[in-house]
N, C-alpha and C. Protein backbone atom coordinates (compact mmCIF):
# COMPACT_ATOMS: atom_id res chain seq x y z
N UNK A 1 0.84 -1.19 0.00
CA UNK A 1 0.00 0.00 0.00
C UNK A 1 0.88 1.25 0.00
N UNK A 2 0.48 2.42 -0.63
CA UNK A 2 1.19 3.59 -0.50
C UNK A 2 0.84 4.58 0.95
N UNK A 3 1.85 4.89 1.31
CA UNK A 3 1.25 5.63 2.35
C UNK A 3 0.34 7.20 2.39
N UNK A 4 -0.37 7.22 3.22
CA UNK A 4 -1.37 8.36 2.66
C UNK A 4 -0.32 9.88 3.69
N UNK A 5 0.12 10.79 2.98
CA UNK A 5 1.25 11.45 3.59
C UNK A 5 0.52 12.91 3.24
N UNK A 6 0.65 13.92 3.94
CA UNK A 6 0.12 15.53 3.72
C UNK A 6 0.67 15.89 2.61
N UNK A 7 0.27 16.69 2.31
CA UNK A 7 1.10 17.96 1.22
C UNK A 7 2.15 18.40 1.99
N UNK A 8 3.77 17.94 0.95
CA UNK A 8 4.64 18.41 1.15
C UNK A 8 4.77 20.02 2.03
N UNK A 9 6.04 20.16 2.72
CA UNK A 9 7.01 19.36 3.14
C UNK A 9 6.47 18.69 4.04
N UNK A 10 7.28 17.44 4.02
CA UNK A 10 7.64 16.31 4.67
C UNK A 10 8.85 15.63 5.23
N UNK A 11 9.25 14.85 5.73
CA UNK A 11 10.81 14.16 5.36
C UNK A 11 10.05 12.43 5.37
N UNK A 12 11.28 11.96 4.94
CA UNK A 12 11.51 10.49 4.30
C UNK A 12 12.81 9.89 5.32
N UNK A 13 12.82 8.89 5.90
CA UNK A 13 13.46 7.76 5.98
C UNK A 13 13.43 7.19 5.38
N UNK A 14 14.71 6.22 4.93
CA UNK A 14 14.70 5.76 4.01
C UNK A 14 15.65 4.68 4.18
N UNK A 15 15.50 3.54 4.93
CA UNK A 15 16.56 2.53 5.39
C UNK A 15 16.50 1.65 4.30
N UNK A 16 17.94 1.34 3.72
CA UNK A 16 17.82 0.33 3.18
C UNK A 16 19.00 -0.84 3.42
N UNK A 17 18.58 -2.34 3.25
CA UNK A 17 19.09 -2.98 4.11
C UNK A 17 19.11 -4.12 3.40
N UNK A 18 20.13 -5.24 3.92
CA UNK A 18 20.82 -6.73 2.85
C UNK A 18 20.29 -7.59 4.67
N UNK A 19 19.71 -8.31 4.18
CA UNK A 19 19.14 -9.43 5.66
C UNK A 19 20.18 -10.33 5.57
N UNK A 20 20.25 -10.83 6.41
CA UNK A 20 20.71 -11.95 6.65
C UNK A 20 20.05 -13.68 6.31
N UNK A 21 20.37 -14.15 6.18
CA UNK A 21 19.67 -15.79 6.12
C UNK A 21 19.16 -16.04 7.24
N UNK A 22 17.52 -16.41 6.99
CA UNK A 22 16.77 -17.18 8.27
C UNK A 22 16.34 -15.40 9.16
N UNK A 23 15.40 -16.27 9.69
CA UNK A 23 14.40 -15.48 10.55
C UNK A 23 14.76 -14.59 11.70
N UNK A 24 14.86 -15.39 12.40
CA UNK A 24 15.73 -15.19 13.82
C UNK A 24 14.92 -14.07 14.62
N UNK A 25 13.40 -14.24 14.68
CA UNK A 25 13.03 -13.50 14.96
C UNK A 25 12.73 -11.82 14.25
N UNK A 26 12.99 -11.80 13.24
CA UNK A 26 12.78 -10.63 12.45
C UNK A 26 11.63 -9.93 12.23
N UNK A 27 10.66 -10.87 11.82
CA UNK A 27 8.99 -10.77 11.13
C UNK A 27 8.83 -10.06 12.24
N UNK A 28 8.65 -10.45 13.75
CA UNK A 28 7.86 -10.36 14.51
C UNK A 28 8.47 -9.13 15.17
N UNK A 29 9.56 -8.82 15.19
CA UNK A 29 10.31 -7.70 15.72
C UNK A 29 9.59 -6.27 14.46
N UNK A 30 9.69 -6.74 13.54
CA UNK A 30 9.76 -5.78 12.77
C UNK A 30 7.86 -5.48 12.62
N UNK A 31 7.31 -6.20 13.19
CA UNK A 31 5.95 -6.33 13.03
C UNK A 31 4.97 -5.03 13.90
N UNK A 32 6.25 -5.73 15.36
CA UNK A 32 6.51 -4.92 16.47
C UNK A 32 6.41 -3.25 16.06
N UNK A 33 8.04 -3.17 15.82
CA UNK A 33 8.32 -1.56 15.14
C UNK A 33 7.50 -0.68 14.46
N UNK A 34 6.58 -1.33 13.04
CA UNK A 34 5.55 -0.68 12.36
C UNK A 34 4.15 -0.45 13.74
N UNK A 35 3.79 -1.08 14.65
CA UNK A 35 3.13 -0.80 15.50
C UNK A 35 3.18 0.32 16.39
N UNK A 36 4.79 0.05 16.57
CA UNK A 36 5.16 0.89 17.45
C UNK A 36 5.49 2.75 16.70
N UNK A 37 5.88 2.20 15.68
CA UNK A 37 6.52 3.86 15.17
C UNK A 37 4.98 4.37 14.72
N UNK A 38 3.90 3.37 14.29
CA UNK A 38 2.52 4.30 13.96
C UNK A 38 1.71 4.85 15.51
N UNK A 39 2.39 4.88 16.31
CA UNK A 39 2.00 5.69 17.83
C UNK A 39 2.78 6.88 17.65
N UNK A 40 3.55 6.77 17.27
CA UNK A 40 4.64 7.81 17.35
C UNK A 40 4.27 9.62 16.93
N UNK A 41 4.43 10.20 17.80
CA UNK A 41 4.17 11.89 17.38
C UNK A 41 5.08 11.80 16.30
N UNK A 42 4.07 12.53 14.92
CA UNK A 42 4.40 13.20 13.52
C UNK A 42 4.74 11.67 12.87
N UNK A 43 4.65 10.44 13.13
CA UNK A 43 4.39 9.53 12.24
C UNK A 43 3.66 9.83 11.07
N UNK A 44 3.78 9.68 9.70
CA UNK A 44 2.79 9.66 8.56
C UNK A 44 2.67 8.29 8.12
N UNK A 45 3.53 7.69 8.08
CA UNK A 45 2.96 6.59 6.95
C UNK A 45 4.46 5.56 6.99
N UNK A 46 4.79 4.72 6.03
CA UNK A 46 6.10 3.89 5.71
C UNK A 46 4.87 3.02 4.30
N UNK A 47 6.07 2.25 3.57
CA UNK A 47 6.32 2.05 2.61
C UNK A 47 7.80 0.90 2.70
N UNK A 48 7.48 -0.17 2.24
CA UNK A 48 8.27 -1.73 2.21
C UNK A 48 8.09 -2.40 1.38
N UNK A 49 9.67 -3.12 0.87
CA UNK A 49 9.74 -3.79 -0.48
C UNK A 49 10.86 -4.81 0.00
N UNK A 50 10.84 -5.71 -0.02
CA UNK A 50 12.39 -6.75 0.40
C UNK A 50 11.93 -7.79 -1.05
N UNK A 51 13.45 -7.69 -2.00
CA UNK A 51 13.52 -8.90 -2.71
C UNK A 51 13.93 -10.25 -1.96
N UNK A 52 13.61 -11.12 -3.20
CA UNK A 52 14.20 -12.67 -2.97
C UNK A 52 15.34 -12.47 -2.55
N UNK A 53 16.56 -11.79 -2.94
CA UNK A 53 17.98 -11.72 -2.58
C UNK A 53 18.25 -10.71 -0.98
N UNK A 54 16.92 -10.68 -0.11
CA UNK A 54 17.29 -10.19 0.93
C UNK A 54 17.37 -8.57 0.82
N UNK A 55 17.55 -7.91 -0.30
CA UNK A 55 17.72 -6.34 -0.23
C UNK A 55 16.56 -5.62 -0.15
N UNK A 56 16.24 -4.82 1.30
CA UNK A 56 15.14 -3.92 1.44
C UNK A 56 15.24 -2.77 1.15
N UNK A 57 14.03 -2.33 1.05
CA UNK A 57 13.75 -0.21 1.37
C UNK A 57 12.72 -0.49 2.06
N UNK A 58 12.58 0.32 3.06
CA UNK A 58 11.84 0.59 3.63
C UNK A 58 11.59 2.76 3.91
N UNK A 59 10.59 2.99 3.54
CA UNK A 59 10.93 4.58 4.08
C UNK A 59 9.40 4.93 4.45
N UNK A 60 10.11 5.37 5.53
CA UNK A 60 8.92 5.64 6.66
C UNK A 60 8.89 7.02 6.28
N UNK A 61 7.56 7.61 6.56
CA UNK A 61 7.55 9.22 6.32
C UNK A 61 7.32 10.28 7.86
N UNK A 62 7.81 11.47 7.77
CA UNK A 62 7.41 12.25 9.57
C UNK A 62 7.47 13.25 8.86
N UNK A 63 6.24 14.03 9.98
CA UNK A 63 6.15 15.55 10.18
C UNK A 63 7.39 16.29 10.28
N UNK A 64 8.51 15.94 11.04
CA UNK A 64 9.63 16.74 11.27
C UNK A 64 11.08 15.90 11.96
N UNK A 65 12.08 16.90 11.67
CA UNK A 65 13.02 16.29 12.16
C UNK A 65 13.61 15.81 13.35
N UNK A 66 12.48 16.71 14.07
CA UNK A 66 12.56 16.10 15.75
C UNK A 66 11.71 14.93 15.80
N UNK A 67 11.03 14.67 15.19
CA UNK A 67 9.93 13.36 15.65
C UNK A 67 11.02 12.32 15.31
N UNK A 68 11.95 12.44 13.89
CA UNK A 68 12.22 11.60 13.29
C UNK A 68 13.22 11.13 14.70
N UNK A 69 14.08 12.07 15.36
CA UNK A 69 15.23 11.94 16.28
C UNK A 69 14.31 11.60 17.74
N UNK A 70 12.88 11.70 17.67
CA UNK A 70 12.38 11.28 18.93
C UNK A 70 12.18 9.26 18.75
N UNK A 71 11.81 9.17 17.24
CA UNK A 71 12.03 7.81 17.09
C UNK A 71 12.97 7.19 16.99
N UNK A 72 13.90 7.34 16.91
CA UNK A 72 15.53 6.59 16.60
C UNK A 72 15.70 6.62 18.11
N UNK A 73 15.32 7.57 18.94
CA UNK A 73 15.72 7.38 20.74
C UNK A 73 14.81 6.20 21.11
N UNK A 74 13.91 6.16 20.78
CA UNK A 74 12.95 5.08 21.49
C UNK A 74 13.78 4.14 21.69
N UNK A 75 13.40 3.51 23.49
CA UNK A 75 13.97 2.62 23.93
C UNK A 75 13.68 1.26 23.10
N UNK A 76 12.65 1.16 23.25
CA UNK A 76 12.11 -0.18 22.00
C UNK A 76 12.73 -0.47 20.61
N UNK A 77 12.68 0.48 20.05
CA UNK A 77 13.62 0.89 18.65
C UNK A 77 15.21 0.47 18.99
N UNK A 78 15.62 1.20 19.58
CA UNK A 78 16.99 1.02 20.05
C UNK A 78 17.61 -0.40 20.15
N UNK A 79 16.54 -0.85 20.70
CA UNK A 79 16.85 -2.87 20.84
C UNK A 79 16.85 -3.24 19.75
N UNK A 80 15.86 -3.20 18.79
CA UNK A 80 16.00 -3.34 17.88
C UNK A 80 16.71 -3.37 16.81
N UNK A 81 17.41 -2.06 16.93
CA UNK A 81 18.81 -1.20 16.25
C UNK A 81 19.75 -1.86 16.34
N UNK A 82 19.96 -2.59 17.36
CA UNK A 82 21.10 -2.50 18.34
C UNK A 82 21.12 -4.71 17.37
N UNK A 83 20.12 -5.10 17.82
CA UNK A 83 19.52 -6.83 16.72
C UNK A 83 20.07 -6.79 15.72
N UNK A 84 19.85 -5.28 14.84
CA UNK A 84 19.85 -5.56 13.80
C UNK A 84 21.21 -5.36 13.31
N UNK A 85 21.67 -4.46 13.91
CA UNK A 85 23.21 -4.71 13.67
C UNK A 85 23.85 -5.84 14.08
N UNK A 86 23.28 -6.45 14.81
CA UNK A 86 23.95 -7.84 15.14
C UNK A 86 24.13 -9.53 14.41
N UNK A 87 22.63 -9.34 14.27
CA UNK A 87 21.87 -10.23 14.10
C UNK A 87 21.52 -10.31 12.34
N UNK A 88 20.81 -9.24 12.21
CA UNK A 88 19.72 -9.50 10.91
C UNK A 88 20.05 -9.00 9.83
N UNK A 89 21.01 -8.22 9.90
CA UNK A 89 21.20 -7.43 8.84
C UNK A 89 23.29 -7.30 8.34
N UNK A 90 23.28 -7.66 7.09
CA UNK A 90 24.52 -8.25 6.33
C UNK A 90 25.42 -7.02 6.19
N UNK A 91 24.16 -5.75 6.40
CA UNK A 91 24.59 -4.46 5.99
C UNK A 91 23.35 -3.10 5.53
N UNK A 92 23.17 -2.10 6.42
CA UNK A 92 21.98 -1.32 5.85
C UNK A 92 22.76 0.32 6.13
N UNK A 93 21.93 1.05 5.77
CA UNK A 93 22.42 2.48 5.34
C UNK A 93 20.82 3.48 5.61
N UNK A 94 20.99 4.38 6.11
CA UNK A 94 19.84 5.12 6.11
C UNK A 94 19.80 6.35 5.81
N UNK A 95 19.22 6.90 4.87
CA UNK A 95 19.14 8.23 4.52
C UNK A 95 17.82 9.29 4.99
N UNK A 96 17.76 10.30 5.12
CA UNK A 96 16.68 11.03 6.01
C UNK A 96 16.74 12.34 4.66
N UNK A 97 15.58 12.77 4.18
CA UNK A 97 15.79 13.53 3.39
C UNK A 97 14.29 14.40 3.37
N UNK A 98 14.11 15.58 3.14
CA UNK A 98 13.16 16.43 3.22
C UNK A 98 12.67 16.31 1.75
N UNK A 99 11.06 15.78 1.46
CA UNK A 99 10.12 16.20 0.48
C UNK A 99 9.87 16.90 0.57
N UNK A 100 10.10 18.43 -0.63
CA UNK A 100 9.46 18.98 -1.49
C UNK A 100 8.07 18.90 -2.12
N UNK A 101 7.87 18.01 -2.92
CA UNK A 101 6.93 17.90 -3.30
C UNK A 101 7.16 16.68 -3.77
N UNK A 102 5.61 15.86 -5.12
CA UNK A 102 5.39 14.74 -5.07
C UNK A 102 4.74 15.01 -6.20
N UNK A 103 4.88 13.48 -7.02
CA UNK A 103 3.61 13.52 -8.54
C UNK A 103 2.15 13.31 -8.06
N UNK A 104 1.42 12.66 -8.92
CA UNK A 104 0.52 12.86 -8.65
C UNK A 104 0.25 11.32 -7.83
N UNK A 105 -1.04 11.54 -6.65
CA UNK A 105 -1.63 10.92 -6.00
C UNK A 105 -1.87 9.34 -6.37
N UNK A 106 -1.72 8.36 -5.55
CA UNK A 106 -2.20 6.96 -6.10
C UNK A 106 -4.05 7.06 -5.60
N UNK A 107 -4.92 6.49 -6.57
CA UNK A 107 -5.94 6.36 -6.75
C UNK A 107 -6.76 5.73 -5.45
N UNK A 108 -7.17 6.35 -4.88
CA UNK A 108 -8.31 5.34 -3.63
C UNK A 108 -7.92 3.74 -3.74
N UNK A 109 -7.46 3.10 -2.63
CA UNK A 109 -7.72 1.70 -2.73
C UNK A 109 -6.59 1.13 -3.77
N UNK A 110 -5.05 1.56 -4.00
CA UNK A 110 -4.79 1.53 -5.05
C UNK A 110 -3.38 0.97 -4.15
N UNK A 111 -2.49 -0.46 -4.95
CA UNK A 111 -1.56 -1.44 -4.13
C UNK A 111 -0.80 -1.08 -4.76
């Protein structure tokens, strides 16, 4: 699904990431996180794609750059962070970048 996000500006997270082989608890952690970051003050939306070969994007969208730095503190997150560097991930990179603007709208109901 696309996420339903305001009229620009905005910012973008934008993690992208090489998994590791096997589960190890991932699904459910990460199941976790989307729960948890849609509580989150200035949350908008996220957006997820992982190929067969393990390589994700994921980019979450926020109101501002403090929300974005109030979520990366979360204690919950942090564990997580902390997994995934350990554990789940072969190698990821995250970029944070301010929308401008956007084309046009995806259609009601539209995957």
């Amino acid at each position: 699904m696309f996420a339903h996000t305001p009229p620009p500006p905005y910012y973008a997270v934008i993690f992208t990431s090489l998994r590791t082989p096997g589960d190890q608890g991932y699904e459910a952690m990460a199941r976790r996180m989307l729960e948890l970051a849609a509580r989150q003050p200035g949350y908008l939306g996220v957006e997820s794609a992982r190929g067969s070969d393990g390589l994700g994007i994921t980019v979450s969208y926020w109101r501002s750059e403090a929300d974005i730095a109030a979520w990366k503190a979360n204690a919950e997150h942090q564990l997580a962070q902390h997994k995934g560097r350990q554990t789940w991930y072969e190698g990821f990179f995250t970029r944070v970048a301010r929308v401008e603007r956007e084309g046009p709208r995806p259609a009601d109901g539209a995957k």
